[in-house]
N, C-alpha and C. Protein backbone atom coordinates (compact mmCIF):
# COMPACT_ATOMS: atom_id res chain seq x y z
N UNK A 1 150.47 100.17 96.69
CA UNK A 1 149.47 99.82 95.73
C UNK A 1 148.19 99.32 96.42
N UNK A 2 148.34 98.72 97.82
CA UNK A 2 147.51 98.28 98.37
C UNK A 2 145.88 99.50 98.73
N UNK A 3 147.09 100.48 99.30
CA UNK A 3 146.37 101.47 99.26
C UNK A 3 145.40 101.69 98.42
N UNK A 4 146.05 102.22 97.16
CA UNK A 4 145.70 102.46 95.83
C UNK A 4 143.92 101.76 96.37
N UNK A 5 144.00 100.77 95.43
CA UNK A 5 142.99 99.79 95.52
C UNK A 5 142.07 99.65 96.62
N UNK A 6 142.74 100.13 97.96
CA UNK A 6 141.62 100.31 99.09
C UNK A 6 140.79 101.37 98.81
N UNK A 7 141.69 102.43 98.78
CA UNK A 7 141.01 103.97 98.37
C UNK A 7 139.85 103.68 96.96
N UNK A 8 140.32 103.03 96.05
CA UNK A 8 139.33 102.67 94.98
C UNK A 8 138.01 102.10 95.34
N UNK A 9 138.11 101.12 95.82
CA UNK A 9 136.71 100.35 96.37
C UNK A 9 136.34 101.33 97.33
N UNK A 10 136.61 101.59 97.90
CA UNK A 10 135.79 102.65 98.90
C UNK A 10 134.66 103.76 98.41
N UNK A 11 135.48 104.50 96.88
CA UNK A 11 135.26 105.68 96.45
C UNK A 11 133.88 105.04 95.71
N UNK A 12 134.41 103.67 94.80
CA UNK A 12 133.02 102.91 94.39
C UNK A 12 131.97 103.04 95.23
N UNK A 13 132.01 102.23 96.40
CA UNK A 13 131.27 102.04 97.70
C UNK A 13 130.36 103.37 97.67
N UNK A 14 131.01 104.44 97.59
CA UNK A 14 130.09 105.46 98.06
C UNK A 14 129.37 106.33 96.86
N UNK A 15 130.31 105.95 95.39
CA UNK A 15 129.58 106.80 94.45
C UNK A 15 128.15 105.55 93.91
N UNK A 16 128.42 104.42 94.56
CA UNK A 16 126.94 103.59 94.80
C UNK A 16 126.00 104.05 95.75
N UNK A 17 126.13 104.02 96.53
CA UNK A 17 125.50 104.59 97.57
C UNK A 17 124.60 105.87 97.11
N UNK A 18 125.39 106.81 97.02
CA UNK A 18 124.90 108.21 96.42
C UNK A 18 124.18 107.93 95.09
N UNK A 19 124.30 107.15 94.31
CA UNK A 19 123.53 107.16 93.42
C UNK A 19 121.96 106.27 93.59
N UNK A 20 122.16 105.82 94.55
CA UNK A 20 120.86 104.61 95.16
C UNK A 20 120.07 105.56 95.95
N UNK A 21 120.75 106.50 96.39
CA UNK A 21 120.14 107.54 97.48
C UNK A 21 119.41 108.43 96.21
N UNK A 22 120.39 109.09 95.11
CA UNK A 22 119.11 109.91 94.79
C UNK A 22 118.29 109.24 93.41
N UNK A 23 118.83 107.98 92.97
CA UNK A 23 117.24 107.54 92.59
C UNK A 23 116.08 106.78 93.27
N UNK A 24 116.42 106.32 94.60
CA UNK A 24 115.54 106.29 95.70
C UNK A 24 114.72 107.99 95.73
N UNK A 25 115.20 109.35 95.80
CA UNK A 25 114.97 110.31 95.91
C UNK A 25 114.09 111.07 94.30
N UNK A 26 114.44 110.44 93.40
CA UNK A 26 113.34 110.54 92.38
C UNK A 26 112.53 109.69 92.55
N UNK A 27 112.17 108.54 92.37
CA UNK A 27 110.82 107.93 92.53
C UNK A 27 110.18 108.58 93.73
N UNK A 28 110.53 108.90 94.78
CA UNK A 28 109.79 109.52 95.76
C UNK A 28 108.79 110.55 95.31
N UNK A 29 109.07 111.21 94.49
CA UNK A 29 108.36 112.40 93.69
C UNK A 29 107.48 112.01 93.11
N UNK A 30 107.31 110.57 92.51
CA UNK A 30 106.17 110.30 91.95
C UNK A 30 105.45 110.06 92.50
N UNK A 31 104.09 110.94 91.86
CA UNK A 31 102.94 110.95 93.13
C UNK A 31 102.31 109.16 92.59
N UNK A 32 102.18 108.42 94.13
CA UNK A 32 101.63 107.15 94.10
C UNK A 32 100.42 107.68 94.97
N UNK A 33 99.35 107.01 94.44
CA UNK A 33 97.65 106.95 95.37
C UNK A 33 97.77 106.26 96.35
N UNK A 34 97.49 106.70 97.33
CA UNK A 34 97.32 105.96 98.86
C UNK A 34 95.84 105.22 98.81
N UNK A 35 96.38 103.75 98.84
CA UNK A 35 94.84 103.28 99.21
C UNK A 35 94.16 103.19 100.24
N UNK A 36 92.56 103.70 100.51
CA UNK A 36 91.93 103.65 101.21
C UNK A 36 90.76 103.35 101.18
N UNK A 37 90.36 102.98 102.55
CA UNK A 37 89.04 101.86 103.15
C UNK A 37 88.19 102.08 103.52
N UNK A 38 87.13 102.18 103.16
CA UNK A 38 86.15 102.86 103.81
C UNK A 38 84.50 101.80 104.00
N UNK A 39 84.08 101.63 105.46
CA UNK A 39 82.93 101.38 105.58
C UNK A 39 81.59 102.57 106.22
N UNK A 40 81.04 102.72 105.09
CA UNK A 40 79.61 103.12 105.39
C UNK A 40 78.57 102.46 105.88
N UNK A 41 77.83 103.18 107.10
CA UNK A 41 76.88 102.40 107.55
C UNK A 41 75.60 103.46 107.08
N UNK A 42 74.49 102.74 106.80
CA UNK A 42 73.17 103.32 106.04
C UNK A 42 71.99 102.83 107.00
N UNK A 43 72.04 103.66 107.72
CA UNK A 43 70.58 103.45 108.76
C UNK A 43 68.99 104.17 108.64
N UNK A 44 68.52 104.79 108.18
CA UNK A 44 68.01 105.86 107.29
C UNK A 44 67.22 105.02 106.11
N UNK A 45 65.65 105.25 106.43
CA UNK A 45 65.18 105.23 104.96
C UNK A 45 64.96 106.38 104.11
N UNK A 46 65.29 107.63 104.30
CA UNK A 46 65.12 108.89 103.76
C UNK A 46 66.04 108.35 102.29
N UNK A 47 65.13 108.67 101.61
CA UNK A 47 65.68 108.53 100.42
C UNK A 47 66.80 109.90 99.75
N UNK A 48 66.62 110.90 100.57
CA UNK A 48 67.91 111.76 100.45
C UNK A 48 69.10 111.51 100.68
N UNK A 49 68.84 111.34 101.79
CA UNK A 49 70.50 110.16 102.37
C UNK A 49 70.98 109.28 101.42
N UNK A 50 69.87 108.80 101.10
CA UNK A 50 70.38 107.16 99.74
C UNK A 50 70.78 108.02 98.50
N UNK A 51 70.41 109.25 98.26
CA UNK A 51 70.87 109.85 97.10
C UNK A 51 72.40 110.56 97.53
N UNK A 52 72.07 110.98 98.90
CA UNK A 52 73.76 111.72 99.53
C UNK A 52 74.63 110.78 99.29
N UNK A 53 74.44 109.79 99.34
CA UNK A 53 75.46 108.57 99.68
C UNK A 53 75.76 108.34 98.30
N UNK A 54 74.43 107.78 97.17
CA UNK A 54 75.60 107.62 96.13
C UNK A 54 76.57 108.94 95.23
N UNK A 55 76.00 109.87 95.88
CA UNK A 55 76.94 111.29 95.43
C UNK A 55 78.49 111.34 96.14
N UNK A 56 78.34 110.90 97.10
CA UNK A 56 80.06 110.64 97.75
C UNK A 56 80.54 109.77 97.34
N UNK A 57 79.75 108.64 96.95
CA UNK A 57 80.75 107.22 96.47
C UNK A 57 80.88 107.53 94.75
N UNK A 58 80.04 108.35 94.53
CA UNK A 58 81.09 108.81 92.72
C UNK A 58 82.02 109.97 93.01
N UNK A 59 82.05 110.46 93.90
CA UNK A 59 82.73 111.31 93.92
C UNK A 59 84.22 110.81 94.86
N UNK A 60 84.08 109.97 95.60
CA UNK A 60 85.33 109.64 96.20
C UNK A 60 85.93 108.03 94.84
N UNK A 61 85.44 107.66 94.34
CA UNK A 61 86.03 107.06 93.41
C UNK A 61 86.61 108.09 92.02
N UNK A 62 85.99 109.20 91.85
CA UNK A 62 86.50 110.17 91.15
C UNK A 62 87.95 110.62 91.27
N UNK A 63 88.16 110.60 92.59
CA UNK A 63 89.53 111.28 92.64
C UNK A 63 90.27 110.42 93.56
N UNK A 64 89.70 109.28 93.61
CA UNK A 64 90.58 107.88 94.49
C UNK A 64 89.93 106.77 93.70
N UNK A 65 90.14 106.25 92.87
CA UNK A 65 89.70 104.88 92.33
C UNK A 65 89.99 103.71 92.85
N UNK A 66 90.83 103.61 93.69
CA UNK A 66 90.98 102.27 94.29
C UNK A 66 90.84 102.17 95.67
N UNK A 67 90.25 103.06 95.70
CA UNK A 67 89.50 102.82 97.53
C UNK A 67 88.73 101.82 97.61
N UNK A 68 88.48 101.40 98.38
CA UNK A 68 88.19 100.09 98.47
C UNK A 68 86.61 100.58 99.71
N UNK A 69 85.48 100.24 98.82
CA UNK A 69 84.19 101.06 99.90
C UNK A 69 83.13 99.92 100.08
N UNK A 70 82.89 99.16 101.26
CA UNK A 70 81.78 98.64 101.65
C UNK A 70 80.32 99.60 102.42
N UNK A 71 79.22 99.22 101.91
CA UNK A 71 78.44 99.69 102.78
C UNK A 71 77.40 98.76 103.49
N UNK A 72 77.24 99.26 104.58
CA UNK A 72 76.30 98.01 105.51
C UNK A 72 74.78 98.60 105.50
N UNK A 73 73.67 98.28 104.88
CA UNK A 73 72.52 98.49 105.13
C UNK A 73 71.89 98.15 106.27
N UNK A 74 71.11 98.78 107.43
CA UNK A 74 70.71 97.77 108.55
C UNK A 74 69.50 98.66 109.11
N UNK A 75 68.67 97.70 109.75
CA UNK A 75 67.36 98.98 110.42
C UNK A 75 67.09 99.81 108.95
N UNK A 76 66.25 100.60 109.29
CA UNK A 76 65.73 101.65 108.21
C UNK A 76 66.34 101.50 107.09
N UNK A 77 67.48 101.48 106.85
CA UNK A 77 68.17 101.94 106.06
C UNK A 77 68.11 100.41 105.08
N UNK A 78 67.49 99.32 105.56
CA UNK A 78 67.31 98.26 104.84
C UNK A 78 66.57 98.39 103.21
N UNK A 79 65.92 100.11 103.46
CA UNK A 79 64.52 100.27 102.33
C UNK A 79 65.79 100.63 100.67
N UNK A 80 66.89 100.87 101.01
CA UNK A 80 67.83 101.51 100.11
C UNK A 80 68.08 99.97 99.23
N UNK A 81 68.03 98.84 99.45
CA UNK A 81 68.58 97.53 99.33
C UNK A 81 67.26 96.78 98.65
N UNK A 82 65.84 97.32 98.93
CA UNK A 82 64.59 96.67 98.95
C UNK A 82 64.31 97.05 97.46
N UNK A 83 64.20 95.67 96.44
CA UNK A 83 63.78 96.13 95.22
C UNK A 83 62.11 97.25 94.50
N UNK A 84 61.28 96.90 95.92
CA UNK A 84 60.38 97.71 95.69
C UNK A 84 60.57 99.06 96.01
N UNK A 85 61.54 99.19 96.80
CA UNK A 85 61.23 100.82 97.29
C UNK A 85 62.57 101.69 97.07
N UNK A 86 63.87 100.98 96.95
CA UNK A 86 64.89 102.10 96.47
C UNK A 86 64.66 102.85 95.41
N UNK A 87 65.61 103.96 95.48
CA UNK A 87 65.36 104.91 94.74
C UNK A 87 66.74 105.08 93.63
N UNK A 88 67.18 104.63 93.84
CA UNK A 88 68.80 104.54 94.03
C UNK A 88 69.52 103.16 92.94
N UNK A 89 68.82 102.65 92.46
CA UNK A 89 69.30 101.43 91.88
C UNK A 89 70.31 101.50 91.23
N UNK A 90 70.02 102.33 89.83
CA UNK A 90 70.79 102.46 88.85
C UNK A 90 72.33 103.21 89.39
N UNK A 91 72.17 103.74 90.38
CA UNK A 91 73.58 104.25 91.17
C UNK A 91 74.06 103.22 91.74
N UNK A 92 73.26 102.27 92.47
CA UNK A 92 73.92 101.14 92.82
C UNK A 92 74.64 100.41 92.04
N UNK A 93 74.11 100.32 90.61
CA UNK A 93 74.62 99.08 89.99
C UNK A 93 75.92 99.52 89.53
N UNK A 94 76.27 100.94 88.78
CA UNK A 94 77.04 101.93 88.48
C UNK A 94 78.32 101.58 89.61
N UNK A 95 78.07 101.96 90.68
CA UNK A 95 78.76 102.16 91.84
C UNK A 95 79.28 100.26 92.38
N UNK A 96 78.80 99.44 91.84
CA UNK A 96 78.90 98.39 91.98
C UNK A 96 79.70 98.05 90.76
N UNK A 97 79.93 98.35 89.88
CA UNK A 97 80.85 98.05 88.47
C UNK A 97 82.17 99.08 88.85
N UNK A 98 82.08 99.99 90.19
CA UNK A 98 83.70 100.65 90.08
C UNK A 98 84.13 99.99 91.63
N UNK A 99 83.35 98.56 91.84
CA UNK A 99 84.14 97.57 92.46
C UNK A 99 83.42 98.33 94.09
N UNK A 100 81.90 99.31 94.72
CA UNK A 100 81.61 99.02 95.24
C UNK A 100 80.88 97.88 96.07
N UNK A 101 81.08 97.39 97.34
CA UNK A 101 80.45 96.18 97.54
C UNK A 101 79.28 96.72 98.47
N UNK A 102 78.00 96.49 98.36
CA UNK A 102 76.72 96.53 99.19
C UNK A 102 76.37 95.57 100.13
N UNK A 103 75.74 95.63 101.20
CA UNK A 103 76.00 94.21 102.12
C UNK A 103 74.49 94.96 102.79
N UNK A 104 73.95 93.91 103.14
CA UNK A 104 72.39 93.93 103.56
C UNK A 104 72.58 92.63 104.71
N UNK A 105 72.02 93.40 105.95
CA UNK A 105 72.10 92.94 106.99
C UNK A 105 70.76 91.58 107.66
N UNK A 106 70.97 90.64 107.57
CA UNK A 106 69.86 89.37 107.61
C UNK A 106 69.01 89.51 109.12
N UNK A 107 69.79 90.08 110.47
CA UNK A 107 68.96 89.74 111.42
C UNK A 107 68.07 91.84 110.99
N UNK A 108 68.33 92.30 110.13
CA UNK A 108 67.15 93.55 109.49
C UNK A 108 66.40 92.86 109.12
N UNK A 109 66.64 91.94 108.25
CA UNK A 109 65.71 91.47 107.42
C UNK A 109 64.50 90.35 107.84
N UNK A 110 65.12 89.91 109.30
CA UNK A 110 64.61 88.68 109.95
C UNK A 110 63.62 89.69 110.65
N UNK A 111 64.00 91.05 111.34
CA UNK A 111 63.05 91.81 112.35
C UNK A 111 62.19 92.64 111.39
N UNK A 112 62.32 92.72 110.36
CA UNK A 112 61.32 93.24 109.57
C UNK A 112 60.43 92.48 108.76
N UNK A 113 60.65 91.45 108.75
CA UNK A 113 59.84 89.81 107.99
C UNK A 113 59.99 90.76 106.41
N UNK A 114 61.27 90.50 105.94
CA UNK A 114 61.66 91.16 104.56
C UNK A 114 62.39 89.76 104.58
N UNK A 115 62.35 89.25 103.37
CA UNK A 115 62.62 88.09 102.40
C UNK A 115 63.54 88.19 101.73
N UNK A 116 64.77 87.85 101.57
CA UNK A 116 65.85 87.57 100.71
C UNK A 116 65.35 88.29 99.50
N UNK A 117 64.79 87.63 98.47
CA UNK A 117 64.11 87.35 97.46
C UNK A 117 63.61 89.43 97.61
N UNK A 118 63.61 90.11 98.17
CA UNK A 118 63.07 90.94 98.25
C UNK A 118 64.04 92.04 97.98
N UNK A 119 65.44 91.61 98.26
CA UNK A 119 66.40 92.28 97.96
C UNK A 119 67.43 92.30 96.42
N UNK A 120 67.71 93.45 96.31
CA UNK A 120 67.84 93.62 94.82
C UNK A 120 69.34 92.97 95.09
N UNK A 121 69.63 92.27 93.68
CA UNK A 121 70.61 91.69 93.39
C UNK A 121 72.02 91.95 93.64
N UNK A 122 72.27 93.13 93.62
CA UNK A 122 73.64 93.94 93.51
C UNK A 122 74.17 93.99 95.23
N UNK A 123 73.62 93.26 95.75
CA UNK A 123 73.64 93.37 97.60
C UNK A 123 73.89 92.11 97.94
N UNK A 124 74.72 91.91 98.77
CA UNK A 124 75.42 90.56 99.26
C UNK A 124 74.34 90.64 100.46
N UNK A 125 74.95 89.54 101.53
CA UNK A 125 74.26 89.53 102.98
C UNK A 125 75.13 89.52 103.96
N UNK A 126 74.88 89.97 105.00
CA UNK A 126 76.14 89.78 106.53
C UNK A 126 74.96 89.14 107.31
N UNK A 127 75.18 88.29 108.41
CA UNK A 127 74.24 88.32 109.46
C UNK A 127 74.24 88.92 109.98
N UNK A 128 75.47 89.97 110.84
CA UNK A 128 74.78 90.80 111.63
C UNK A 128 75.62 92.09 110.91
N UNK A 129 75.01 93.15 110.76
CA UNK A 129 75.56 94.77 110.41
C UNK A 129 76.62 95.27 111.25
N UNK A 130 75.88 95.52 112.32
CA UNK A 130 76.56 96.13 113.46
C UNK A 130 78.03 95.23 113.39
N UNK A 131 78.33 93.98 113.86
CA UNK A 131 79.37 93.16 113.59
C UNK A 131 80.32 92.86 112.97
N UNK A 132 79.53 93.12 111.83
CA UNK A 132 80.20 93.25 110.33
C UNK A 132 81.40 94.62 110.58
N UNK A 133 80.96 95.99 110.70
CA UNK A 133 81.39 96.99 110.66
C UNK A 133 82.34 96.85 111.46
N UNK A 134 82.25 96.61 112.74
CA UNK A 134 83.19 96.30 113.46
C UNK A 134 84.33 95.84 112.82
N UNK A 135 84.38 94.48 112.53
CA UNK A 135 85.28 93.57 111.49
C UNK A 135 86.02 94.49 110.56
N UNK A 136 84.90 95.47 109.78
CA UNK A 136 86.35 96.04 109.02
C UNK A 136 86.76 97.11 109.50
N UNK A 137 86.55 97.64 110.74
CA UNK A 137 87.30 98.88 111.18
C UNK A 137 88.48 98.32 112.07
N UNK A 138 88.21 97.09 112.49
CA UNK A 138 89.45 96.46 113.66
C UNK A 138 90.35 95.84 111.95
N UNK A 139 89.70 95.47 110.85
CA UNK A 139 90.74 95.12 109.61
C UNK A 139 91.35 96.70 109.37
N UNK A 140 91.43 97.76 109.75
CA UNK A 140 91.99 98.90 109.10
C UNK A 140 90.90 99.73 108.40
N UNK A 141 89.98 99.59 108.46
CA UNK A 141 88.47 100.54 107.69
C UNK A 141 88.22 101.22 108.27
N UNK A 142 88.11 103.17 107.64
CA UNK A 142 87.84 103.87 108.31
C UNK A 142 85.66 104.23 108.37
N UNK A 143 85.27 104.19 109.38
CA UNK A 143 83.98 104.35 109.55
C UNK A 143 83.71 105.52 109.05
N UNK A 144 82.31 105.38 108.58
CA UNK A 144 81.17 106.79 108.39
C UNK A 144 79.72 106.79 108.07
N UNK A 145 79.28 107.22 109.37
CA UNK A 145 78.09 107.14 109.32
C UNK A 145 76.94 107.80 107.97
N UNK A 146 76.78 107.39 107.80
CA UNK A 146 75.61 107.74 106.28
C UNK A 146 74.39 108.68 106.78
N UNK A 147 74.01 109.43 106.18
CA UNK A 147 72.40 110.22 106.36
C UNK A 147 72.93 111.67 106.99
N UNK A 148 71.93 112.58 107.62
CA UNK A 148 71.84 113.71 107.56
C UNK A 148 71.77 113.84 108.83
C-alpha cells in the first residue's frame, strides 16, 4: 500500500508540474510591450530637424506608448526650447501630455546670454546636456542623435 501512495504523489507531482509548464506556456503568447528608453539629443537650430523630431516622437509613441523619451536641447539646438523662435510648440506641448520630458541645457543658456525666463514652459533644465545624456545611457537609455 505503501507503494500505492508513493506512486500517487509522484503522478500528482508531475501532473502539477505539466500543468504549470503549459500555463506558464500560454501567457507566453501574450504579446506584452517591451519598454523602452530613449534619449534624444537636439543640436540644430534648423527648424526641419525640430519638425523631424516631433514626427518620430508621435510616431514612436504611436506604436510604443510607454517608452519612456527624454530630449536634451544644447548649442543650436537651444532655438527649439526658445519661446520666441520655436516652431514647434504646439507639438511640444502634445508630446509633453503623452509623458514626453524636454530638458534645456543651462551652461547653453549661460554661453548664449539666453535667460531662463526665455524658455518656454514645457522644458525642464539640466546643467550640463552633454552630462545629462551620458547619465541616461549608463541608466539603460538608448541614444539618438536628432537633425539631418
Amino acid at each position: 500500500m505503501k507503494a500505492t501512495s508513493f506512486l500517487k504523489k509522484i503522478i500528482t507531482v508531475i501532473l502539477i508540474a505539466v500543468a504549470s509548464f503549459q500555463l506558464h506556456a500560454q501567457e507566453s503568447n501574450v504579446p506584452v510591450e517591451k519598454s523602452h528608453r530613449i534619449v534624444f539629443q537636439m543640436t540644430t537650430s534648423d527648424t526641419l530637424a525640430h519638425k523631424a523630431l516631433m514626427k518620430q516622437l508621435k510616431n514612436i509613441k504611436s506604436v510604443s506608448p510607454s517608452t519612456n523619451i527624454e530630449i536634451v536641447c544644447h548649442g543650436p539646438g537651444l532655438t527649439m526650447m526658445m519661446k520666441t523662435k520655436t516652431t514647434v510648440l504646439k507639438d511640444i506641448q502634445i508630446s509633453k501630455e503623452l509623458g514626453v520630458v524636454f530638458n534645456t541645457c543651462e551652461f547653453s543658456l549661460k554661453e548664449r546670454n539666453v535667460d531662463k525666463s526665455e524658455i518656454i514652459a514645457e522644458s525642464n533644465f539640466v546643467k550640463a546636456g552633454i552630462i545629462y545624456i551620458v547619465e541616461k545611457v549608463e541608466a539603460g537609455y538608448v541614444y539618438i542623435k536628432s537633425g539631418f
